[in-house]
C-alpha atoms as a PDB file:
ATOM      1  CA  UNK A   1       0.000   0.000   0.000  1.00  0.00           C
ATOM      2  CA  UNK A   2       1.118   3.417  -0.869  1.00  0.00           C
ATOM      3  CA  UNK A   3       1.757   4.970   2.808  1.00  0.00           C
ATOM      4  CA  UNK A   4       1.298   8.693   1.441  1.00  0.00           C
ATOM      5  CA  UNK A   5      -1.742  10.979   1.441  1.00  0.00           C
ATOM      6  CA  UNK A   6      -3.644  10.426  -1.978  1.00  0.00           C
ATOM      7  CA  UNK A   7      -3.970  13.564  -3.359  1.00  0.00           C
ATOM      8  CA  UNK A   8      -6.666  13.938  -6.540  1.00  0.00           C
ATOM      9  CA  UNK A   9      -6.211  16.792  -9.290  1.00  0.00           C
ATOM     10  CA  UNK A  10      -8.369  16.401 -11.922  1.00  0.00           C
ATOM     11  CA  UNK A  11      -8.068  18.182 -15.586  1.00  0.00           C
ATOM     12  CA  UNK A  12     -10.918  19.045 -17.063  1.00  0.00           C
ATOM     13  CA  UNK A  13      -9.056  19.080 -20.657  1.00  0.00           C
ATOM     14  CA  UNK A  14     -11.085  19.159 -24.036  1.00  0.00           C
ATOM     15  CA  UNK A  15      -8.374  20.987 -25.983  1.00  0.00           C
ATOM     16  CA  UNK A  16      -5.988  18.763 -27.311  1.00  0.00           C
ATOM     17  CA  UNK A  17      -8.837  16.171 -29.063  1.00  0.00           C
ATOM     18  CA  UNK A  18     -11.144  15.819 -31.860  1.00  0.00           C
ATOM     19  CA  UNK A  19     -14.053  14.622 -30.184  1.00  0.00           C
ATOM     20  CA  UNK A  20     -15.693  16.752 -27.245  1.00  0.00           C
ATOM     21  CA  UNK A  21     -16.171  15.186 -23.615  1.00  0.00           C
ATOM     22  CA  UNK A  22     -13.392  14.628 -22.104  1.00  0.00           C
ATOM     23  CA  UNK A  23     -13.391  17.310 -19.875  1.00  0.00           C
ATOM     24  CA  UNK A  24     -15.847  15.345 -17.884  1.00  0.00           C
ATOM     25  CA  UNK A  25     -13.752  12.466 -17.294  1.00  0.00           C
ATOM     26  CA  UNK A  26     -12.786  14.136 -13.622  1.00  0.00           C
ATOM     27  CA  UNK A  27     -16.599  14.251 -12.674  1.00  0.00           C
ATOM     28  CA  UNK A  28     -17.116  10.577 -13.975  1.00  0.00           C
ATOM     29  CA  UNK A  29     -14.715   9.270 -11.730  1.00  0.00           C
ATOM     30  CA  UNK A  30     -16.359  11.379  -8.677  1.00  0.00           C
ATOM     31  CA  UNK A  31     -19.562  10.098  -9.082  1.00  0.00           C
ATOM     32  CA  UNK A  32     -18.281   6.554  -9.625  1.00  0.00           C
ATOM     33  CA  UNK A  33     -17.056   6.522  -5.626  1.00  0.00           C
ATOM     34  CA  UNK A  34     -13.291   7.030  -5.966  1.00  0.00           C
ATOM     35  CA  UNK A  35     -12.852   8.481  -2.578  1.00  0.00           C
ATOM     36  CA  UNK A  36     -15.133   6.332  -0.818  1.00  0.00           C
ATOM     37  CA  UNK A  37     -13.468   3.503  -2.437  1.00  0.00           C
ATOM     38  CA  UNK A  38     -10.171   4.991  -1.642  1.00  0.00           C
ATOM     39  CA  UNK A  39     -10.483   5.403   2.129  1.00  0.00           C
ATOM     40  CA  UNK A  40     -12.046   1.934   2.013  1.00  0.00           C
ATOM     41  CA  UNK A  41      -8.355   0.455   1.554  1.00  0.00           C
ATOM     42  CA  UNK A  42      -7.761   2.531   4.708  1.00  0.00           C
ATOM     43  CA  UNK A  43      -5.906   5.319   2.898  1.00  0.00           C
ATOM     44  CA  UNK A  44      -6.015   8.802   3.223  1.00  0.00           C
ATOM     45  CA  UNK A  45      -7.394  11.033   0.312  1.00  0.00           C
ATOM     46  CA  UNK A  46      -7.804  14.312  -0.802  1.00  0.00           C
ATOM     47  CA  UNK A  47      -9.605  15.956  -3.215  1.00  0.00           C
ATOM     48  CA  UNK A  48      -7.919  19.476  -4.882  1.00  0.00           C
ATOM     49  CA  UNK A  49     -10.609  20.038  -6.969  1.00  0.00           C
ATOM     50  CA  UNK A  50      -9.898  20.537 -10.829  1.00  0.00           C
ATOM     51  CA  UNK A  51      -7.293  22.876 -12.773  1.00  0.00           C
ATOM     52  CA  UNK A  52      -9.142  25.380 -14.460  1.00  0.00           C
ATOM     53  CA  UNK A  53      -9.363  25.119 -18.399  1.00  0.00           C
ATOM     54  CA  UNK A  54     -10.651  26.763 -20.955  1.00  0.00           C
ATOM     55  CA  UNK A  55     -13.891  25.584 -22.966  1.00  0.00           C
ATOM     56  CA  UNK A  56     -13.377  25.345 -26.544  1.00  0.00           C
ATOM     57  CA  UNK A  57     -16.737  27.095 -27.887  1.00  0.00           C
ATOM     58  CA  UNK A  58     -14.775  30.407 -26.258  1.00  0.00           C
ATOM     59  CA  UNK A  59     -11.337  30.089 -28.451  1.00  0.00           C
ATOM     60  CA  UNK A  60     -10.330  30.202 -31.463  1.00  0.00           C
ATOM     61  CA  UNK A  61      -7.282  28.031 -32.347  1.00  0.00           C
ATOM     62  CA  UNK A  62      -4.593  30.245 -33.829  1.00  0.00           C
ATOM     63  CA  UNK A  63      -2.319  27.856 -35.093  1.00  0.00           C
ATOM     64  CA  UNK A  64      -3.978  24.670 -37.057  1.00  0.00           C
ATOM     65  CA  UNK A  65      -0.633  22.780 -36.677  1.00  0.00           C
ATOM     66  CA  UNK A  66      -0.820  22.939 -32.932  1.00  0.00           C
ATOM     67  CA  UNK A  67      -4.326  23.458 -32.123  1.00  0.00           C
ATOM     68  CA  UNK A  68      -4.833  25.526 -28.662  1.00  0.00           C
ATOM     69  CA  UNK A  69      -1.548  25.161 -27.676  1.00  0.00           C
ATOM     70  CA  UNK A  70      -1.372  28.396 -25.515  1.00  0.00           C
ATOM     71  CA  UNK A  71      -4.537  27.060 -23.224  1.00  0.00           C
ATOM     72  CA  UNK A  72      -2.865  24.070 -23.248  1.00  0.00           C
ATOM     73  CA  UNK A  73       0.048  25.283 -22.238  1.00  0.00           C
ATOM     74  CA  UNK A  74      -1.593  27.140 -19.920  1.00  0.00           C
ATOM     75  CA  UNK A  75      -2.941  24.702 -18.445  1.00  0.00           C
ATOM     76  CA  UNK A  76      -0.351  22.329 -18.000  1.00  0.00           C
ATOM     77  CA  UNK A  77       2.106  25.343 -15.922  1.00  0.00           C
ATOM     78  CA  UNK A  78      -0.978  25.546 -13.677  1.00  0.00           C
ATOM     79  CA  UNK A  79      -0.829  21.819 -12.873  1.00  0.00           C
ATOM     80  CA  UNK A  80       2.613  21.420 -12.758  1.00  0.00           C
ATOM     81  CA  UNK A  81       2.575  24.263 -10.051  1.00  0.00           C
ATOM     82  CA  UNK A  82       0.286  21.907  -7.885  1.00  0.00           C
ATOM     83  CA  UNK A  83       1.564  18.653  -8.657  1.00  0.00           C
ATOM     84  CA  UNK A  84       5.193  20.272  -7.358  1.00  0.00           C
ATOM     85  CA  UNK A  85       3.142  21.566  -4.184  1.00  0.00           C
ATOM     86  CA  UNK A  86       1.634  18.156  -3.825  1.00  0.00           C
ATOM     87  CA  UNK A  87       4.822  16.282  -3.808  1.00  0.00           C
ATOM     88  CA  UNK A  88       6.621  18.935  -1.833  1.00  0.00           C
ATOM     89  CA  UNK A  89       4.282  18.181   1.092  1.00  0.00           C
ATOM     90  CA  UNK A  90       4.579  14.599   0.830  1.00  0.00           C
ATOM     91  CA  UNK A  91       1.689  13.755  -1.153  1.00  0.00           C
ATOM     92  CA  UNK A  92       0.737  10.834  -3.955  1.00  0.00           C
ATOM     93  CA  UNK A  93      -0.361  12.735  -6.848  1.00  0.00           C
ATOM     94  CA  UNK A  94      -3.266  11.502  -8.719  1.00  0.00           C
ATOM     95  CA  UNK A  95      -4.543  13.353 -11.671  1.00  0.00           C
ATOM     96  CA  UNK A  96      -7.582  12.642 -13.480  1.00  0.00           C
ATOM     97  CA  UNK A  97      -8.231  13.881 -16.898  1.00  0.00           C
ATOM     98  CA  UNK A  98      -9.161  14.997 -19.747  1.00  0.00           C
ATOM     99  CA  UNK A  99      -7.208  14.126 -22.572  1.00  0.00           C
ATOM    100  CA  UNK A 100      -3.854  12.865 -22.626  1.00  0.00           C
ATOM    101  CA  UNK A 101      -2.164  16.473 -23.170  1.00  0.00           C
ATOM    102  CA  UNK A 102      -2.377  16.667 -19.596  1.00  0.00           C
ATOM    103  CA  UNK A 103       0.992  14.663 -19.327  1.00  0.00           C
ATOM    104  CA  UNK A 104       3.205  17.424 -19.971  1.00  0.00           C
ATOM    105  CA  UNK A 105       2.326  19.411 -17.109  1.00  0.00           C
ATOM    106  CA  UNK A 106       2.033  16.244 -14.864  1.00  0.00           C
ATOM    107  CA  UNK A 107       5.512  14.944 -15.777  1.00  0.00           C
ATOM    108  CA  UNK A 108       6.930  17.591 -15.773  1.00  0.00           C
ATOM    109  CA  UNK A 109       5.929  18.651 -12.387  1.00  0.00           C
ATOM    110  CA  UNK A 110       7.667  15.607 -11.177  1.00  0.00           C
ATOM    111  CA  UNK A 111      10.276  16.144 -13.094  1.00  0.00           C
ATOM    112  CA  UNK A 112      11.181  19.415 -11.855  1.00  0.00           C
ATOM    113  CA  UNK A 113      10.517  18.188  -8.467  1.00  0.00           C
ATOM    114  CA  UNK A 114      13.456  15.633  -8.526  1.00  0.00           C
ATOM    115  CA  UNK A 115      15.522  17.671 -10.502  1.00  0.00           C
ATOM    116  CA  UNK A 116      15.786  19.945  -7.917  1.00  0.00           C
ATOM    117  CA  UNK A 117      17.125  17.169  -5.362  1.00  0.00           C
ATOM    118  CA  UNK A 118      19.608  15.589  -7.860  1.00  0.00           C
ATOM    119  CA  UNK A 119      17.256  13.367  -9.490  1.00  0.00           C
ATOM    120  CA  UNK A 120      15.482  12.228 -12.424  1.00  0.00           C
ATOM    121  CA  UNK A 121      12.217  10.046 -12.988  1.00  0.00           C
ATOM    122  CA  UNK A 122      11.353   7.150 -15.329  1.00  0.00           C
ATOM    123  CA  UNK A 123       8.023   7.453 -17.539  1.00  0.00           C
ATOM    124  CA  UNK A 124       5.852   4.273 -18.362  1.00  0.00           C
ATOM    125  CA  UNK A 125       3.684   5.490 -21.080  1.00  0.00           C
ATOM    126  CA  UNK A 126       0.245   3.073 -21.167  1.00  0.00           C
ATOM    127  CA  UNK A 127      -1.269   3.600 -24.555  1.00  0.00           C
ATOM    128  CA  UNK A 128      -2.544   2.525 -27.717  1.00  0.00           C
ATOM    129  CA  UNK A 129      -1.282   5.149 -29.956  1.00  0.00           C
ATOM    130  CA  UNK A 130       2.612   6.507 -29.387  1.00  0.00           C
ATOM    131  CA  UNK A 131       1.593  10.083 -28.934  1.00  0.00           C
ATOM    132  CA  UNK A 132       4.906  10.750 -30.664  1.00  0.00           C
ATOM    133  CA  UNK A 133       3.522  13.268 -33.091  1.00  0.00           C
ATOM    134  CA  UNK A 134       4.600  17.076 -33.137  1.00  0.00           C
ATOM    135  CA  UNK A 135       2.946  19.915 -34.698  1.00  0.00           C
ATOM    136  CA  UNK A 136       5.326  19.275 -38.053  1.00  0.00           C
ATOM    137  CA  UNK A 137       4.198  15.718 -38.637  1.00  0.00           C
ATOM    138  CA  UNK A 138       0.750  15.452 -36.749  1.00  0.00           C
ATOM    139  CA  UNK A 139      -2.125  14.803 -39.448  1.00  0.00           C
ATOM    140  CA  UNK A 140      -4.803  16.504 -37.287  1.00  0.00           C
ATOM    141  CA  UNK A 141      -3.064  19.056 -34.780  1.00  0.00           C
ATOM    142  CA  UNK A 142      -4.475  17.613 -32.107  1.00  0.00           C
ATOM    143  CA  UNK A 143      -1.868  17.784 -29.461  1.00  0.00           C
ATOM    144  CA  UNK A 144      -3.068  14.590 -27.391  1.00  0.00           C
ATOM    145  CA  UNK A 145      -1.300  12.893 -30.021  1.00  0.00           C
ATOM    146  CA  UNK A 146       1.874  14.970 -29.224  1.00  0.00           C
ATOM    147  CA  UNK A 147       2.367  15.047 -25.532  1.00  0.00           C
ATOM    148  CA  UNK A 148       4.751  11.701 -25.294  1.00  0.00           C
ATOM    149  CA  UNK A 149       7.089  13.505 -27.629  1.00  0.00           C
ATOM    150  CA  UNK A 150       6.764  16.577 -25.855  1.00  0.00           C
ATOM    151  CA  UNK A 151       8.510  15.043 -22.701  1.00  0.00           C
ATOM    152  CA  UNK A 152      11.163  13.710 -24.375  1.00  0.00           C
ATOM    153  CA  UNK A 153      12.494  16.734 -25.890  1.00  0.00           C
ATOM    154  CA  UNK A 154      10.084  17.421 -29.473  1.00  0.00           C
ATOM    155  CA  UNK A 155       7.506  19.687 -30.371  1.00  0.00           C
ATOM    156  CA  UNK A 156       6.601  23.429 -29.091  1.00  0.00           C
ATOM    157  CA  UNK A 157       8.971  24.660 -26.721  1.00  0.00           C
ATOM    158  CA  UNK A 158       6.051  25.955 -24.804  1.00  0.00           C
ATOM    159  CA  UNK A 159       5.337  22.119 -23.640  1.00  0.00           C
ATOM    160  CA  UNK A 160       9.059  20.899 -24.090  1.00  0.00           C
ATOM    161  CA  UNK A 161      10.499  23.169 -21.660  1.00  0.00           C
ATOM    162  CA  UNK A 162       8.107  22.659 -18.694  1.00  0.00           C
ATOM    163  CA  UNK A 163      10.104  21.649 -16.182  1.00  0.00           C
ATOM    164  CA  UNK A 164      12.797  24.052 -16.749  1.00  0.00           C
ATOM    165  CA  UNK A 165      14.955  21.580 -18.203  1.00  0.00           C
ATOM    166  CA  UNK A 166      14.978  19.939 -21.466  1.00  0.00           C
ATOM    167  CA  UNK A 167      14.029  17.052 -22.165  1.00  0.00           C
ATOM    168  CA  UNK A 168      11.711  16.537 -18.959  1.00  0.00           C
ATOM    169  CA  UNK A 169      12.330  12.708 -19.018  1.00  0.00           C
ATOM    170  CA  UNK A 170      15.324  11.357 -20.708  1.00  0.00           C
ATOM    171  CA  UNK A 171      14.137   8.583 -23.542  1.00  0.00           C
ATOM    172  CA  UNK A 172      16.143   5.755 -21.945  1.00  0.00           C
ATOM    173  CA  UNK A 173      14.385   5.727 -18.771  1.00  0.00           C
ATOM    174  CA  UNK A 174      11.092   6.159 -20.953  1.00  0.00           C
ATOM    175  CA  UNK A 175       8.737   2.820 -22.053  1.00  0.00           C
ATOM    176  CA  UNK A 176       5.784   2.666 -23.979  1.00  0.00           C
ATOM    177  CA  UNK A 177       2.896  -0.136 -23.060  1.00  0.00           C
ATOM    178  CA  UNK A 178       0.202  -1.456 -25.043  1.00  0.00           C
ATOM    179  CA  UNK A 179       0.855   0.650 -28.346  1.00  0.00           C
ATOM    180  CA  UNK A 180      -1.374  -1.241 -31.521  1.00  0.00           C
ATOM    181  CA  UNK A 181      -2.027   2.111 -33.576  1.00  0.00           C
ATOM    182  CA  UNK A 182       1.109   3.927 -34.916  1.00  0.00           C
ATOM    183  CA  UNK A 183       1.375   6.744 -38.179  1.00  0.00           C
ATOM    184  CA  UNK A 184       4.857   6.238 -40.178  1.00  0.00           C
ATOM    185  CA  UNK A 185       6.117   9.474 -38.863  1.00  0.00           C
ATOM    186  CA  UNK A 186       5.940   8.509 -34.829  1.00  0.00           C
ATOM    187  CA  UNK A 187       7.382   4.945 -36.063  1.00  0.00           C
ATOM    188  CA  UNK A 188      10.544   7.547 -37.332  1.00  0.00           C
ATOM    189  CA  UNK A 189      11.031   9.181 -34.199  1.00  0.00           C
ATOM    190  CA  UNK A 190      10.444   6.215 -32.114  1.00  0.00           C
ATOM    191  CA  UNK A 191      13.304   5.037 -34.142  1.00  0.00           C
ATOM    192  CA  UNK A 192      15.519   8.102 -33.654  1.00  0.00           C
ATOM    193  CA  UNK A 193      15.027   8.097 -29.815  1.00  0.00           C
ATOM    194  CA  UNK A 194      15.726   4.422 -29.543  1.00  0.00           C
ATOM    195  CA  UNK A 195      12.590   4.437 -27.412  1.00  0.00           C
ATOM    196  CA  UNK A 196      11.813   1.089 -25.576  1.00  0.00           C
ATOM    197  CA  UNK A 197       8.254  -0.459 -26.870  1.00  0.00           C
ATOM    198  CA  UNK A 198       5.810  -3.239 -26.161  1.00  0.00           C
ATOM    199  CA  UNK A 199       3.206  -3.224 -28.316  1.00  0.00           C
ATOM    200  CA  UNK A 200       0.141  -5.849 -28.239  1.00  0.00           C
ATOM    201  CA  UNK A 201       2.534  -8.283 -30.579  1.00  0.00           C
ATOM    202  CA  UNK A 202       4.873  -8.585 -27.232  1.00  0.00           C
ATOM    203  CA  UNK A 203       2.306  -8.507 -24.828  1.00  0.00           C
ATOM    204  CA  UNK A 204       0.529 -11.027 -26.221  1.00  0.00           C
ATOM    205  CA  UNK A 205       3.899 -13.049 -26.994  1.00  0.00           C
ATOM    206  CA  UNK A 206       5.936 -12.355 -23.672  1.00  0.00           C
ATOM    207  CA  UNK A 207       2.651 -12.108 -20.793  1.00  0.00           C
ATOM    208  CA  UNK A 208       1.957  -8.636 -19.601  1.00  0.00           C
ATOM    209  CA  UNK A 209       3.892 -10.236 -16.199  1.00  0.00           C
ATOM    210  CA  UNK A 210       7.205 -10.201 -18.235  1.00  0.00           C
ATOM    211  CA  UNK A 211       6.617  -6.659 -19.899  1.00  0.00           C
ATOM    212  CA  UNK A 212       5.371  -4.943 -16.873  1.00  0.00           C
ATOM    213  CA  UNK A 213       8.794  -6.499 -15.522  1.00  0.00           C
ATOM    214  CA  UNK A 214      10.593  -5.201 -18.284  1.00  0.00           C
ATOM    215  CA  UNK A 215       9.513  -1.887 -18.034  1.00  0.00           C
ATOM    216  CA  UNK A 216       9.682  -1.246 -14.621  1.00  0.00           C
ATOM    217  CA  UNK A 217      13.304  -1.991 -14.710  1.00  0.00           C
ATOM    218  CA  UNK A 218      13.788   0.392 -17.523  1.00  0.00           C
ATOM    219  CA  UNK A 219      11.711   3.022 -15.653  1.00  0.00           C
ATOM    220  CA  UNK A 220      13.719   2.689 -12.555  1.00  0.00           C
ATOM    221  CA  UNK A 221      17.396   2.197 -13.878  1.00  0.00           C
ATOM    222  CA  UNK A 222      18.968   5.196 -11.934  1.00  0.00           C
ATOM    223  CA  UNK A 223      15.756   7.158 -11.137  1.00  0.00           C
ATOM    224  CA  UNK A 224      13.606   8.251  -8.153  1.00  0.00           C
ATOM    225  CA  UNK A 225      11.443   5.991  -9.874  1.00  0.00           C
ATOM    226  CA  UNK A 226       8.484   6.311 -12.118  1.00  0.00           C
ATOM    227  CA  UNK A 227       5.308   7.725 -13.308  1.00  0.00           C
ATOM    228  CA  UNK A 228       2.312   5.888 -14.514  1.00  0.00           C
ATOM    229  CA  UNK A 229       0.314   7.827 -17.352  1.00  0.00           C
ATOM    230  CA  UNK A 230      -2.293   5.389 -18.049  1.00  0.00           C
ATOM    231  CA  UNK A 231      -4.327   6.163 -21.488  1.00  0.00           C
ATOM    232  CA  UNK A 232      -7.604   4.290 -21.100  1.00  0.00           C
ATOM    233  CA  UNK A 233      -7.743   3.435 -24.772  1.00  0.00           C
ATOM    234  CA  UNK A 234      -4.687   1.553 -23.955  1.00  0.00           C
ATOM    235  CA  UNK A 235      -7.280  -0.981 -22.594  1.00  0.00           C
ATOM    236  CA  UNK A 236      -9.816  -3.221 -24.988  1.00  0.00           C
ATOM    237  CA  UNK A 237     -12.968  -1.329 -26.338  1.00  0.00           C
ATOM    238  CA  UNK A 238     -14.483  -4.283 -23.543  1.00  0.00           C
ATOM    239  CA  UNK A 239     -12.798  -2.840 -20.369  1.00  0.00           C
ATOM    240  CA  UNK A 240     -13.147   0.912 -21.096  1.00  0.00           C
ATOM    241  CA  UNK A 241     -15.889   1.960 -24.509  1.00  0.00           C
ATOM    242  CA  UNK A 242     -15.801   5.447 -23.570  1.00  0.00           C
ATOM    243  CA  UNK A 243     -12.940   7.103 -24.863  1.00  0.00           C
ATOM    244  CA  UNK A 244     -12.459   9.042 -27.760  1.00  0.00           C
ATOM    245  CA  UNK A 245     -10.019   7.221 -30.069  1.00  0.00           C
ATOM    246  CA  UNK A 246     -10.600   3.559 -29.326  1.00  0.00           C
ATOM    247  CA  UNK A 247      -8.530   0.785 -30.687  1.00  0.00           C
ATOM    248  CA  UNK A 248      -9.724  -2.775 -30.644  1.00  0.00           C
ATOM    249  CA  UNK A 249      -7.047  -5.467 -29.492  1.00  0.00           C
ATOM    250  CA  UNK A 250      -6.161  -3.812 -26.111  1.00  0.00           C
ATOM    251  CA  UNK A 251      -5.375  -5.187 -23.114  1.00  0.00           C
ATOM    252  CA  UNK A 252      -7.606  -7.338 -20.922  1.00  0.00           C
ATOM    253  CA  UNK A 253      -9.385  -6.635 -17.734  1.00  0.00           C
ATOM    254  CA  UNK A 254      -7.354  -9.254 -15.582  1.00  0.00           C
ATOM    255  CA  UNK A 255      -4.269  -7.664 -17.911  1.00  0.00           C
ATOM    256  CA  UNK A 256      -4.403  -4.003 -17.357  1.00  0.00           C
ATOM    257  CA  UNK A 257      -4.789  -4.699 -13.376  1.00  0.00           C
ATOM    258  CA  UNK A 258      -1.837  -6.627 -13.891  1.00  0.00           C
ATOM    259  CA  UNK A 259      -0.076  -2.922 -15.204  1.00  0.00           C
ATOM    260  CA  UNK A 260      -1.302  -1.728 -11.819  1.00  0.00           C
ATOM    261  CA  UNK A 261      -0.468  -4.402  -9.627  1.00  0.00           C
ATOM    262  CA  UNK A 262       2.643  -4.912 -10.794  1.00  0.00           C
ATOM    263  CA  UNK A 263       3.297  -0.883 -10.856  1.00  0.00           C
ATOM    264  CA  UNK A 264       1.937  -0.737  -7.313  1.00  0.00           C
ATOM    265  CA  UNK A 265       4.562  -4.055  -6.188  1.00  0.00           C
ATOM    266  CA  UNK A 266       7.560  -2.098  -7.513  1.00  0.00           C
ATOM    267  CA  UNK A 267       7.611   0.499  -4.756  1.00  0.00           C
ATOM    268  CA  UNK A 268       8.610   2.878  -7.220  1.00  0.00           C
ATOM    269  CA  UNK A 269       5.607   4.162  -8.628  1.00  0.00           C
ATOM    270  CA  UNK A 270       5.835   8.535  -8.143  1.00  0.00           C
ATOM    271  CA  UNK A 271       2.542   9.691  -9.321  1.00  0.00           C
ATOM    272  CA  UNK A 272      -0.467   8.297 -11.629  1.00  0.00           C
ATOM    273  CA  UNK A 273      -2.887   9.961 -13.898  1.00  0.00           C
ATOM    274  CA  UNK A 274      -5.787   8.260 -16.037  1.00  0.00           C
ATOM    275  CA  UNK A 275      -6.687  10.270 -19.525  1.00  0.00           C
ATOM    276  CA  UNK A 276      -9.175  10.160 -21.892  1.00  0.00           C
ATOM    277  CA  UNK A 277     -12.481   8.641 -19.986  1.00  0.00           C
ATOM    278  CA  UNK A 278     -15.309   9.879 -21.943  1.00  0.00           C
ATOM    279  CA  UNK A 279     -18.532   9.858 -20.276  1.00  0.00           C
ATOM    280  CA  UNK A 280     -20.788  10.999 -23.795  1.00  0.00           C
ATOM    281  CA  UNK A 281     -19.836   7.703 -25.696  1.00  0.00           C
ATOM    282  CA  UNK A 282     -19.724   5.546 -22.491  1.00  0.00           C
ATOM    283  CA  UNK A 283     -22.606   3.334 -21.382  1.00  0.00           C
ATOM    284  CA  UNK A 284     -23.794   4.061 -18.042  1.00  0.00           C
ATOM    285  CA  UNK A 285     -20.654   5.193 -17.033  1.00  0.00           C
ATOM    286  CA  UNK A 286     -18.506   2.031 -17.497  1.00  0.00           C
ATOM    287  CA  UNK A 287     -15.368   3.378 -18.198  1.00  0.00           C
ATOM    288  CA  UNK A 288     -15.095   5.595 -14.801  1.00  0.00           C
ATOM    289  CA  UNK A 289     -15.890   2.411 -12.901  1.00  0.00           C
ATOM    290  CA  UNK A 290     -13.303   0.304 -14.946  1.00  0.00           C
ATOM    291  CA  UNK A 291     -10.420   3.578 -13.810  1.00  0.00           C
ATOM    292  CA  UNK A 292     -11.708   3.278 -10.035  1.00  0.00           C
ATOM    293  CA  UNK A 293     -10.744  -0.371  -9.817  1.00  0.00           C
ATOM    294  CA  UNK A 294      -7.822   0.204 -12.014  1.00  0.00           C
ATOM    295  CA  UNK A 295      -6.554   2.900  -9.399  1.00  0.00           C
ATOM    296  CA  UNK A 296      -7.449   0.497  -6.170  1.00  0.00           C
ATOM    297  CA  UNK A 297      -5.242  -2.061  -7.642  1.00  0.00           C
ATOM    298  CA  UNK A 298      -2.058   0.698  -8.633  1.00  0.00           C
ATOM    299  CA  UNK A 299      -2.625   2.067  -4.854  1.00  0.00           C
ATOM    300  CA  UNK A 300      -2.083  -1.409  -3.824  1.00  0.00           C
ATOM    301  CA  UNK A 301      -5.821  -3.163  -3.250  1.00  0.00           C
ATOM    302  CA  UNK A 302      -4.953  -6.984  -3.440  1.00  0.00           C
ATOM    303  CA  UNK A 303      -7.221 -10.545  -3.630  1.00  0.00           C
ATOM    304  CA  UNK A 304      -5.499 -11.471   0.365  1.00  0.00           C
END
């Protein structure tokens, strides 16, 4: 069991998408009992309430290659502010989103956070798309596809340079889990980074047991440890239907626990955030439920 005070920020994001909803993935997971369930393991929680963002309708995106990448931006100082006040104060940082451009600001306020003390941080990246896009190659310029990239040194400087220093998380203590849907140009710059991936092929091949194992060691080799950004499209169309971008061939129920468990076993595990729960093109609010149990299980529920 994680010994810390759980500490919630959710991120009401709908900017870096196509499709709207998003932004009331934080509420989702409120009304589907995380706290209650929370302090049922006999931890200690806190909600912080949500970052402030901006609603679309009220914008107009300036740059088509990057779309709303100043509210983004934004955004993402504002919550790495509170995710470094979180972990200054000796709590586990949980943020709920929103779409996976929330990343940036979350890694990076752990990132600056251990930087400060010497340190640096390891990144498992739970997806099924690489989110290795930047606004020069990105077919849509929708920056959820560009946040993974972001961290490791590519793309506006606005997200790039978060923490202060450049890149936030260094690509050999970066791993990608669960990737099945890939464009040519991430596949080049996953190349050029030399960036460690398991896609479905190894999962299925190796057992989620041995790539969880995998990772975590990559993650860890001469960090603090790790965060967990945990897409839920990473997970079959079955376990989570309402996201935005779903991919079928994802991981199973009993398999994406096993990401948490395992995550939650290693000791090493700095922070968490689940992205991309959309309640619109959910049924009866499936997906939120699915996040709550996969967040007992990273905060160390067990069977015994």
């Amino acid at each position: 069991m994680i010994e810390k005070t759980i500490a919630m920020l959710g991120v009401p994001m709908d900017l870096g998408g196509g499709r709207r909803g998003v932004d009331m993935g934080p509420s989702a997971i409120r009304i589907a009992g995380l706290e209650g369930r929370v302090r049922d393991l006999g931890l200690k929680f806190e909600d912080r309430g949500n970052v402030p963002v901006d609603q679309p309708e009220s914008l107009d995106p300036v740059d088509s290659d990057a779309r709303f990448l100043d509210e983004i931006a934004g955004a993402c100082v504002d919550l790495r502010d509170r995710v470094g006040e979180l972990l200054a104060t000796d709590r586990f940082p949980l943020v709920i989103g929103g779409d996976h451009s929330i990343a940036c600001g979350t890694v990076a306020g752990l990132s600056r956070h251990h930087h400060e003390r010497g340190e640096k941080i390891g990144l498992i990246w739970f997806d099924a798309h690489a989110d290795m896009n930047t606004p020069e190659t990105s077919p849509s310029g929708n920056i959820h596809g560009m946040p993974l990239a972001s961290c490791l040194g590519r793309g506006p400087a606005a997200l790039t340079e978060l923490s202060g220093s450049a890149p936030i998380v260094s690509p050999e203590n970066a791993v990608l889990v669960g990737v099945r849907s890939v464009d040519a140009e991430e596949r080049r710059l996953v190349k050029e980074f030399g960036l460690e991936v398991f896609t479905m092929r190894e999962i299925d091949m190796l057992g989620i047991h041995e790539v969880m194992k995998r990772a975590i060691e990559i993650a860890t080799r001469g960090t603090a440890g790790f965060h967990l950004s945990f897409d839920l499209d990473g997970t079959d169309p079955s376990v989570a239907p309402g996201v935005g971008t779903p991919v079928p061939g994802g991981t199973t129920w009993r398999e994406s626990h096993l990401v948490m468990e395992h995550s939650a076993a290693s000791g090493a595990m700095l922070g968490l955030e689940m992205t991309e729960i959309n309640p619109i093109l959910d049924d009866g609010n499936q997906t939120a439920q699915a996040a709550v149990e996969l967040i007992l299980s990273a905060l160390g529920k067990s069977v015994l």
